[in-house]
PDB file of N, CA and C in Angstrom:
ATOM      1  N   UNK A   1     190.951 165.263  38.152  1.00  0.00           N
ATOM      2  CA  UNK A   1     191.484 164.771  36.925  1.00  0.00           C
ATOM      3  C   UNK A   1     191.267 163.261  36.777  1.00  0.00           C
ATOM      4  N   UNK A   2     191.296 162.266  37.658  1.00  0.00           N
ATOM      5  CA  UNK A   2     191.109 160.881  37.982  1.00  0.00           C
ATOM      6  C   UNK A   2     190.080 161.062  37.687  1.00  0.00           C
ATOM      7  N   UNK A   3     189.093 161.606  38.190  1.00  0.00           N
ATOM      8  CA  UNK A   3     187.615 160.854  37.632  1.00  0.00           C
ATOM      9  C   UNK A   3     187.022 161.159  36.315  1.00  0.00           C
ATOM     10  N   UNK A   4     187.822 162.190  35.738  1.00  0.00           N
ATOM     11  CA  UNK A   4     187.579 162.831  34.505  1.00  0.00           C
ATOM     12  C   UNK A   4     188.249 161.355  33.547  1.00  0.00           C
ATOM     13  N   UNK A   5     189.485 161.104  33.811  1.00  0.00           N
ATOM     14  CA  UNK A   5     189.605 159.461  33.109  1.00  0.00           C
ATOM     15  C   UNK A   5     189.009 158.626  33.268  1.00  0.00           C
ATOM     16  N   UNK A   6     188.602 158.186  34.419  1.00  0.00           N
ATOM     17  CA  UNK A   6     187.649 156.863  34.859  1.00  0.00           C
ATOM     18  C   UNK A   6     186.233 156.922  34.011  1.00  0.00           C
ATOM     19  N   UNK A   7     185.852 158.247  33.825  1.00  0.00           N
ATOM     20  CA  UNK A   7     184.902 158.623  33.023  1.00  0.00           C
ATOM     21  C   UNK A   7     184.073 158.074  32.129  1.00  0.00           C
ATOM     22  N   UNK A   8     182.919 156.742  32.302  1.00  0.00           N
ATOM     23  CA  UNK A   8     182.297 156.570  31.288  1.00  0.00           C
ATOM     24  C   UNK A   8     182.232 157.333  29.969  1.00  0.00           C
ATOM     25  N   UNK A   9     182.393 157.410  28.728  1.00  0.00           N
ATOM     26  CA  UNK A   9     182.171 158.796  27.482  1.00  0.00           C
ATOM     27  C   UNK A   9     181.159 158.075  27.177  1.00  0.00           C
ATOM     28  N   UNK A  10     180.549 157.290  27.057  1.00  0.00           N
ATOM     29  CA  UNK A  10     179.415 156.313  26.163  1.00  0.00           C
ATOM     30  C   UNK A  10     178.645 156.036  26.760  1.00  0.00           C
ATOM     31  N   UNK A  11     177.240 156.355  25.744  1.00  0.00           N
ATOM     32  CA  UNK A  11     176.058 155.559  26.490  1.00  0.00           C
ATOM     33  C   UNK A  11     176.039 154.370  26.869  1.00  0.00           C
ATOM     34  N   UNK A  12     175.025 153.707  28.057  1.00  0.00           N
ATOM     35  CA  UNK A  12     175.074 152.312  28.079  1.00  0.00           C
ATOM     36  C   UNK A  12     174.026 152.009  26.755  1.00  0.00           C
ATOM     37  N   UNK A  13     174.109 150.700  26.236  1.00  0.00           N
ATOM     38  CA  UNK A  13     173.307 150.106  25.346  1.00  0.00           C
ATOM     39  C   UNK A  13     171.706 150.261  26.201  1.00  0.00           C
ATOM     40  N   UNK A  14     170.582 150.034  24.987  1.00  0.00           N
ATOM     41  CA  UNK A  14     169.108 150.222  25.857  1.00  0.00           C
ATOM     42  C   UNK A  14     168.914 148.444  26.467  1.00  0.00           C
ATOM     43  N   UNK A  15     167.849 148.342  27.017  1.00  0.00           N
ATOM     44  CA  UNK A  15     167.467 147.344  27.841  1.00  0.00           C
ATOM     45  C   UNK A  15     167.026 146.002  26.735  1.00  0.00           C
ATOM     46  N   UNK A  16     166.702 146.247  25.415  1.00  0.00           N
ATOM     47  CA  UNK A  16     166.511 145.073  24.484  1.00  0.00           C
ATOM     48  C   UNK A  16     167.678 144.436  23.942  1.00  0.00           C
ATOM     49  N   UNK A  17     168.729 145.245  24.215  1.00  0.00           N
ATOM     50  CA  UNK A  17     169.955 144.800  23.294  1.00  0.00           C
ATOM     51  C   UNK A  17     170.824 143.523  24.261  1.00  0.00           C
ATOM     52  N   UNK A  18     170.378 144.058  25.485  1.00  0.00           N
ATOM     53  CA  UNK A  18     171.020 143.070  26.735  1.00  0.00           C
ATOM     54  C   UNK A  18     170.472 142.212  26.843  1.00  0.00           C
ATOM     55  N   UNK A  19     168.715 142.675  27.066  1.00  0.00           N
ATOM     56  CA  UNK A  19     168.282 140.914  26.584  1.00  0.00           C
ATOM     57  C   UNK A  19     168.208 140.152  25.553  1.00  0.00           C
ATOM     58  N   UNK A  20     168.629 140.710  24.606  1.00  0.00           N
ATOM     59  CA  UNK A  20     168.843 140.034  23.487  1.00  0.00           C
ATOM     60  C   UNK A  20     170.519 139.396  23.682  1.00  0.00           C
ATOM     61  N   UNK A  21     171.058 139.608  23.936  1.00  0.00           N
ATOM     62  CA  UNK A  21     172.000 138.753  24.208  1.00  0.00           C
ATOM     63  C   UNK A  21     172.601 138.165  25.409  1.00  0.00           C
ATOM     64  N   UNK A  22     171.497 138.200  26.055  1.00  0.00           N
ATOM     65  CA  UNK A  22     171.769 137.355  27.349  1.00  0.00           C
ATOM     66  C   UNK A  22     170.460 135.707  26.738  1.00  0.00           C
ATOM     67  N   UNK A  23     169.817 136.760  26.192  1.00  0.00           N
ATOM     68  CA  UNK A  23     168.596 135.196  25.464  1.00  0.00           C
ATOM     69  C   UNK A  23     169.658 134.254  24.089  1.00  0.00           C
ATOM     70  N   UNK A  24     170.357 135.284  23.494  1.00  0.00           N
ATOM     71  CA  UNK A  24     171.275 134.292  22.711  1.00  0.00           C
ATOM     72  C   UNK A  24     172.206 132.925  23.576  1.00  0.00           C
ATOM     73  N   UNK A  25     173.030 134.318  24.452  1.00  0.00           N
ATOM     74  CA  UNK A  25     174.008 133.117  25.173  1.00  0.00           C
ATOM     75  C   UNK A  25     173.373 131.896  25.683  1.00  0.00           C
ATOM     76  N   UNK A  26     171.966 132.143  26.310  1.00  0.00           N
ATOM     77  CA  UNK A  26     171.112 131.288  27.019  1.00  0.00           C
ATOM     78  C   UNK A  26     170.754 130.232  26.087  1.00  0.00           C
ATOM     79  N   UNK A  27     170.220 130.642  25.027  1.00  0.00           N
ATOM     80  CA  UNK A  27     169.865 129.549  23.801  1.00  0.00           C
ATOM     81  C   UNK A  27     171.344 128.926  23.125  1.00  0.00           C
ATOM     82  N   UNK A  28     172.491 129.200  23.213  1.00  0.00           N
ATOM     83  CA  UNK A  28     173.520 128.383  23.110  1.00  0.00           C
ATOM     84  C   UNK A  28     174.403 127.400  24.052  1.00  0.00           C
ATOM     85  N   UNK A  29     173.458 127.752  25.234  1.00  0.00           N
ATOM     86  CA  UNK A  29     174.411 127.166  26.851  1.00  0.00           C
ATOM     87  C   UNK A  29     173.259 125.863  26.431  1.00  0.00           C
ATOM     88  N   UNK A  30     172.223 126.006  26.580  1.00  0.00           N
ATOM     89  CA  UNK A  30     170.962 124.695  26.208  1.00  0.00           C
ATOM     90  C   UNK A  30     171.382 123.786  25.266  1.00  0.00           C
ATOM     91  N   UNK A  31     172.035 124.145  23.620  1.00  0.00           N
ATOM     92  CA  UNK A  31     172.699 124.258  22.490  1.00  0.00           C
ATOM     93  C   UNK A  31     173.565 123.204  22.656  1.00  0.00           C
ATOM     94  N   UNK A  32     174.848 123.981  23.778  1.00  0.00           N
ATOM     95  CA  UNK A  32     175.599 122.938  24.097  1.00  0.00           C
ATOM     96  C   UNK A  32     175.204 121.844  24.834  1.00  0.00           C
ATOM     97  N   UNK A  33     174.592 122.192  25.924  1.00  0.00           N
ATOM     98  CA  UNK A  33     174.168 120.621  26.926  1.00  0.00           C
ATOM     99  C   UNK A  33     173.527 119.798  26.240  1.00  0.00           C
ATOM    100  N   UNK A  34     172.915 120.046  25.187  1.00  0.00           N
ATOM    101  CA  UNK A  34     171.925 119.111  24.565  1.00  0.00           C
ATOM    102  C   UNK A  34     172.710 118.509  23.763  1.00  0.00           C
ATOM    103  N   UNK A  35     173.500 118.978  23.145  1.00  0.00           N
ATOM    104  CA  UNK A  35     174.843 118.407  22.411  1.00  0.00           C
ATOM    105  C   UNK A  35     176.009 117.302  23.319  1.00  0.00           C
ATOM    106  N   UNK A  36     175.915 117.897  24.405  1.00  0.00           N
ATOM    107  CA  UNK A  36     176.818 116.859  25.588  1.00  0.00           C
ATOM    108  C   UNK A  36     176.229 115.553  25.892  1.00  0.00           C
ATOM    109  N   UNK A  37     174.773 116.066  26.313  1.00  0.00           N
ATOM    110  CA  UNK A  37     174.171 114.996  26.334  1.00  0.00           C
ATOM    111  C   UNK A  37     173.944 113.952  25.368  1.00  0.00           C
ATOM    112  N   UNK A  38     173.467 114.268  24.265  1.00  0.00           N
ATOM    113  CA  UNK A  38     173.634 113.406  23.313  1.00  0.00           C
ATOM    114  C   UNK A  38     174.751 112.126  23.087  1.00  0.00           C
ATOM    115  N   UNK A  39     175.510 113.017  22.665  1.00  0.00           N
ATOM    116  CA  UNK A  39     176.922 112.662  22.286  1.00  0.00           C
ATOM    117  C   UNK A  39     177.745 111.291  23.858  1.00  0.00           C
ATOM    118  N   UNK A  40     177.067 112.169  24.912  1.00  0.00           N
ATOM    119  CA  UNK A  40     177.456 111.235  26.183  1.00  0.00           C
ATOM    120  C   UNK A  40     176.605 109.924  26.539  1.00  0.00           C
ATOM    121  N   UNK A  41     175.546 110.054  25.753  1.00  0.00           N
ATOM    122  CA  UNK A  41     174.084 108.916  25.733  1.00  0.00           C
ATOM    123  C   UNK A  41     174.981 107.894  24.653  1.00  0.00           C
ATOM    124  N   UNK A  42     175.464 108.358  23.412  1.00  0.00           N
ATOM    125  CA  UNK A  42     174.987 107.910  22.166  1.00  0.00           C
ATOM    126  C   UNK A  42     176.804 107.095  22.524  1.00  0.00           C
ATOM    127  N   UNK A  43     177.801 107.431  23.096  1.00  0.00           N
ATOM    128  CA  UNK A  43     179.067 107.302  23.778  1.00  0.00           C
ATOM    129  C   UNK A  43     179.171 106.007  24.624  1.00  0.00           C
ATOM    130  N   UNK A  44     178.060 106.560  25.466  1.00  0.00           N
ATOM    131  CA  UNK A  44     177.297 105.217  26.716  1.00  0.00           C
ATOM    132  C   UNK A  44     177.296 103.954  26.093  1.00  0.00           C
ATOM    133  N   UNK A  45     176.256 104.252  25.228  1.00  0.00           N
ATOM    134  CA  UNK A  45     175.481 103.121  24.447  1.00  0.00           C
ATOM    135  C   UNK A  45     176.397 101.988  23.269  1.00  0.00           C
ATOM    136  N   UNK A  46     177.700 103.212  22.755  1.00  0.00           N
ATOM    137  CA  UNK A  46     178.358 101.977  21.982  1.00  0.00           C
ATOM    138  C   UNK A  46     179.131 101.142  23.406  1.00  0.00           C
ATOM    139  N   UNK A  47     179.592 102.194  24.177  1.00  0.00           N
ATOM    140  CA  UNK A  47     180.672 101.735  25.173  1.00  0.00           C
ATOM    141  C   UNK A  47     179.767 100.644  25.782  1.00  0.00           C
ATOM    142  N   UNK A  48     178.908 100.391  26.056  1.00  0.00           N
ATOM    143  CA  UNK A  48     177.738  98.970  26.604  1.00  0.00           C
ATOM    144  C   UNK A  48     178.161  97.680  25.589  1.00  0.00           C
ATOM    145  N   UNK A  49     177.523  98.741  24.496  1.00  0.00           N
ATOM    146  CA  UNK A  49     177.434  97.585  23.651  1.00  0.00           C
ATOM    147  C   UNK A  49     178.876  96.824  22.917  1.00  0.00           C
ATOM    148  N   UNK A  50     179.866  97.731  23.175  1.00  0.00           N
ATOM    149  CA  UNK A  50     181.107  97.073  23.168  1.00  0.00           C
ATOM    150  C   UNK A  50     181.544  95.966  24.366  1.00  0.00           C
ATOM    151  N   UNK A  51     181.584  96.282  25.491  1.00  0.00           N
ATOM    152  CA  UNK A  51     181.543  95.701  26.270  1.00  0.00           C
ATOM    153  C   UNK A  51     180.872  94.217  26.623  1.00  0.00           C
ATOM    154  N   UNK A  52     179.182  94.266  26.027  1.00  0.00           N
ATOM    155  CA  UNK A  52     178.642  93.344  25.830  1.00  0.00           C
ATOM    156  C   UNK A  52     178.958  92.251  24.968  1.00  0.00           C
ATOM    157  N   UNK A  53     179.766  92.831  24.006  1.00  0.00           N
ATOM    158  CA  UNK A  53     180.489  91.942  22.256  1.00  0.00           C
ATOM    159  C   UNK A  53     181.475  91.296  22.755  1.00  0.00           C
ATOM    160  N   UNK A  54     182.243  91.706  23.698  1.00  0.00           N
ATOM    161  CA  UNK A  54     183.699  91.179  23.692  1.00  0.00           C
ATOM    162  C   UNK A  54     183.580  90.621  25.266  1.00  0.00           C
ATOM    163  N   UNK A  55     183.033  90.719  25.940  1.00  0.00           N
ATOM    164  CA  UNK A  55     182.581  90.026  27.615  1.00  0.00           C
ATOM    165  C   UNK A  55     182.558  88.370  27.227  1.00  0.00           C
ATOM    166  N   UNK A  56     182.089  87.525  26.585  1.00  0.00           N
ATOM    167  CA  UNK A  56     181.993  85.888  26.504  1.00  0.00           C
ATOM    168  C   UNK A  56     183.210  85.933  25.970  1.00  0.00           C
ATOM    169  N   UNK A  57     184.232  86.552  25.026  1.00  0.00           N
ATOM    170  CA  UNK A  57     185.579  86.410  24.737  1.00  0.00           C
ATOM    171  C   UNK A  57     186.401  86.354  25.635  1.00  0.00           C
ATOM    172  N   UNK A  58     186.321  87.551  26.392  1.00  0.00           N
ATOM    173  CA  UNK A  58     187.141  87.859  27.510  1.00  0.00           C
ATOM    174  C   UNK A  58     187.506  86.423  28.646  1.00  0.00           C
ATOM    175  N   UNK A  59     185.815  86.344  28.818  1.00  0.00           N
ATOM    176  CA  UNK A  59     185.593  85.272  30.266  1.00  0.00           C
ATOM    177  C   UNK A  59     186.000  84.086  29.573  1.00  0.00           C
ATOM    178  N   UNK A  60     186.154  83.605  28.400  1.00  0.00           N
ATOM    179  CA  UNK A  60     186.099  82.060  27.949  1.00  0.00           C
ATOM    180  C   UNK A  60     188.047  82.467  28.020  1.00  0.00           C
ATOM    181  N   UNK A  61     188.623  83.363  27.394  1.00  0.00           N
ATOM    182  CA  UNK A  61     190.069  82.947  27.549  1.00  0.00           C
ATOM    183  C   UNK A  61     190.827  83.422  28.800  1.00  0.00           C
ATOM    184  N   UNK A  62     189.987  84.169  29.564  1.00  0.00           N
ATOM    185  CA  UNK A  62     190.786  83.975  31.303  1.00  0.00           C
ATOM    186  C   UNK A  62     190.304  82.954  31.601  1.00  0.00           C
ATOM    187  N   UNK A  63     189.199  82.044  31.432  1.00  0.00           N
ATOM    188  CA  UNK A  63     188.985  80.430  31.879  1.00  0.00           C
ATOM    189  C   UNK A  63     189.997  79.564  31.291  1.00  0.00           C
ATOM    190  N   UNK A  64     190.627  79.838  30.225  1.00  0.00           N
ATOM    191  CA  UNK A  64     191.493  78.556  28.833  1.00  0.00           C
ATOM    192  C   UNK A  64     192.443  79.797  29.184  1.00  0.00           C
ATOM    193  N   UNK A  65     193.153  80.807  29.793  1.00  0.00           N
ATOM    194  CA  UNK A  65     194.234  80.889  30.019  1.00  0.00           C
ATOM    195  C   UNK A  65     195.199  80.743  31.195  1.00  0.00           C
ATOM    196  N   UNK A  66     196.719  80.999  31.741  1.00  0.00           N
ATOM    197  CA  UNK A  66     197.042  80.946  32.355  1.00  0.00           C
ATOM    198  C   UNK A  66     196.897  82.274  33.246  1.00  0.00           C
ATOM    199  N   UNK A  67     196.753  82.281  34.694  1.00  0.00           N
ATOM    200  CA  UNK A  67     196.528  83.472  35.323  1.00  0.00           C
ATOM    201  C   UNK A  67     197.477  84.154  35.481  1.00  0.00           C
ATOM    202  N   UNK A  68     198.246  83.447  35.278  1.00  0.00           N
ATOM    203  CA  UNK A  68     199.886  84.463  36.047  1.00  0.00           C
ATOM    204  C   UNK A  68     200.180  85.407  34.695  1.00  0.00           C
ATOM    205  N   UNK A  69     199.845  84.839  33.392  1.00  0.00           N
ATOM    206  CA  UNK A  69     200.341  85.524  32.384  1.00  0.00           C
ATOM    207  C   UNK A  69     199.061  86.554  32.064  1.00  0.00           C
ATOM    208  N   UNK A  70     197.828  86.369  32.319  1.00  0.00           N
ATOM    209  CA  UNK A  70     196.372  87.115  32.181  1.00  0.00           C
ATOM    210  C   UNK A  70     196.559  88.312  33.497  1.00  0.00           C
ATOM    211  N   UNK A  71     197.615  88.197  34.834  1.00  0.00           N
ATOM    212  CA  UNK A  71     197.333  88.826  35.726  1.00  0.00           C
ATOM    213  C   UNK A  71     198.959  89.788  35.443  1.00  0.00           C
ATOM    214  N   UNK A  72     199.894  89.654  34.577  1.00  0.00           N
ATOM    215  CA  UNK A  72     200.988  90.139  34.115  1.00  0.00           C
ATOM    216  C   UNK A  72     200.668  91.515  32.760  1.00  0.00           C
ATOM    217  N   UNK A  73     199.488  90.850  32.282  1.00  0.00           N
ATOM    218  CA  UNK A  73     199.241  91.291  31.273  1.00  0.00           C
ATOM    219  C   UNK A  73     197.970  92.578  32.008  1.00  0.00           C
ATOM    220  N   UNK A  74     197.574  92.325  33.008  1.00  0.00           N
ATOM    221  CA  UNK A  74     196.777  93.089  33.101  1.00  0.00           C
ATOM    222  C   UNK A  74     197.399  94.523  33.867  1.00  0.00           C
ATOM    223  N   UNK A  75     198.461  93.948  34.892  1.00  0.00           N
ATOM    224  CA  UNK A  75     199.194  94.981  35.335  1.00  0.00           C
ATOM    225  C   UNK A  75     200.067  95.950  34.578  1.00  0.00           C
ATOM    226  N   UNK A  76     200.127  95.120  33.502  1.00  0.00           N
ATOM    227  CA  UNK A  76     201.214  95.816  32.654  1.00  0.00           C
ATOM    228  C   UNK A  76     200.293  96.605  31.574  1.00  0.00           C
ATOM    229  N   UNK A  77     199.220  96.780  31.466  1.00  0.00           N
ATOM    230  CA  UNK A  77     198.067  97.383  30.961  1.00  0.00           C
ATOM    231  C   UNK A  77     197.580  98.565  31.961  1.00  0.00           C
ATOM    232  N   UNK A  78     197.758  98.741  33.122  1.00  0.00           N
ATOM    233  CA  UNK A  78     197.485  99.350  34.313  1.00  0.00           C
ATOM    234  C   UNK A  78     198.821 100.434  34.120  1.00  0.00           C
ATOM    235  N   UNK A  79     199.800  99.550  34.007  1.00  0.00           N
ATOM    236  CA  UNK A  79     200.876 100.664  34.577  1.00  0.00           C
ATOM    237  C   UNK A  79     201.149 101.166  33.110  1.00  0.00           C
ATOM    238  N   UNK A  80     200.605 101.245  31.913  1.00  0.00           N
ATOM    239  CA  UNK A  80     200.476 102.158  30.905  1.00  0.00           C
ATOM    240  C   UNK A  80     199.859 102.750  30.820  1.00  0.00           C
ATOM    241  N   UNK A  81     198.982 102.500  31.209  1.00  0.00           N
ATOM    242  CA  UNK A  81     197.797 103.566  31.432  1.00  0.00           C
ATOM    243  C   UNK A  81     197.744 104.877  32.642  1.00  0.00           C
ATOM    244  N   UNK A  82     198.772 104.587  33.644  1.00  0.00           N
ATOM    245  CA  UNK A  82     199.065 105.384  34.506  1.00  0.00           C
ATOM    246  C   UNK A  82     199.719 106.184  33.455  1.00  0.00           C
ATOM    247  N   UNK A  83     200.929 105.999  33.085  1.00  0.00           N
ATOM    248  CA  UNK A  83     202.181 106.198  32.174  1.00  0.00           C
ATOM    249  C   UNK A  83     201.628 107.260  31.631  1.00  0.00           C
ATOM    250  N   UNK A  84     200.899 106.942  30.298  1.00  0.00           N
ATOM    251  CA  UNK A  84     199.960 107.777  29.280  1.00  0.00           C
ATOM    252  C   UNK A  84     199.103 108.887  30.424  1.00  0.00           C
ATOM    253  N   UNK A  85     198.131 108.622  31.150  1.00  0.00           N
ATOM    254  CA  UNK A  85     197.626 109.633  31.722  1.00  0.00           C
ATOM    255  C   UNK A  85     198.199 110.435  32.949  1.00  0.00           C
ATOM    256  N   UNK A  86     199.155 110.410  33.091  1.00  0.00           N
ATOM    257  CA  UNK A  86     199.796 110.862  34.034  1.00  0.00           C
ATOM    258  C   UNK A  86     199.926 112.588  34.345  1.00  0.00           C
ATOM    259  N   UNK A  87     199.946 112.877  32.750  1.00  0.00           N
ATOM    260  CA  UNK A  87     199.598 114.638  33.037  1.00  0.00           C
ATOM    261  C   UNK A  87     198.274 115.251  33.339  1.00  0.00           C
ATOM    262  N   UNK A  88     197.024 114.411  32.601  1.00  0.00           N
ATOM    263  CA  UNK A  88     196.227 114.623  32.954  1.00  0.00           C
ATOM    264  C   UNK A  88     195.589 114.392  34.525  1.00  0.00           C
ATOM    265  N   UNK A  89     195.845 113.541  35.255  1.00  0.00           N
ATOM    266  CA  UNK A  89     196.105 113.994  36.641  1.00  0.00           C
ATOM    267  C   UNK A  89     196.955 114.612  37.234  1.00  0.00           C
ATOM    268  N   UNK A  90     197.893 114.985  36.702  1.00  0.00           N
ATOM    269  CA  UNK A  90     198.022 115.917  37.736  1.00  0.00           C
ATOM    270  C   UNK A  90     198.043 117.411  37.413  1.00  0.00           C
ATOM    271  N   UNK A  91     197.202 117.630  36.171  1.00  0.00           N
ATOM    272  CA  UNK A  91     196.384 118.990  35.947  1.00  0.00           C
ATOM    273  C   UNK A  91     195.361 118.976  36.977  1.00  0.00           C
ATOM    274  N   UNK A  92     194.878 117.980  36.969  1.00  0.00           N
ATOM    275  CA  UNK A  92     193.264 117.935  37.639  1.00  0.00           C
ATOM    276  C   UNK A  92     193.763 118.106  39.119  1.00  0.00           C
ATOM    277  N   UNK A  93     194.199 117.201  39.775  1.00  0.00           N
ATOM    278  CA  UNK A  93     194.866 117.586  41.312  1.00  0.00           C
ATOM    279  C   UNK A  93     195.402 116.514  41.929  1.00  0.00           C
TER     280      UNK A  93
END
């Protein structure tokens, strides 16, 4: 009686239909990476070029500022940033 339930009732699909959608999924996994990539190039490139814009700002007012208040300000930028990401580590591990 058990194997009479376990019982496939249905044909399997023929051999074009599987590769046809194992060639879809395949042409959307490419789809996406090419999309990651992009997006992670094009991401890169402002994040540089931000960096590059605001770097002679940065260095000219930690030179014309005080350190204790530039090294207050930076910790206290640190420990918000723990603050804020804090769930997301410890999803990750």
């Amino acid at each position: 009686m058990l194997d009479e339930i376990l019982k496939y009732h249905q044909t399997p699909e023929d051999d074009n239909f599987v590769a046809g959608v194992i060639k879809d999924v395949k042409r959307q996994q490419r789809l996406r990476k090419l999309i990651l990539t992009a997006t992670g190039l094009t991401g890169a490139a402002f994040g540089a070029a931000g960096m590059l814009m605001i770097s002679d700002g940065v260095s000219r007012y930690i030179a014309d500022a005080n350190m204790l208040s530039t090294s207050i300000a930076l910790v206290g930028l640190a420990a918000f940033l723990v603050w804020l990401f804090q769930d997301e580590v410890t999803a990750v591990g």
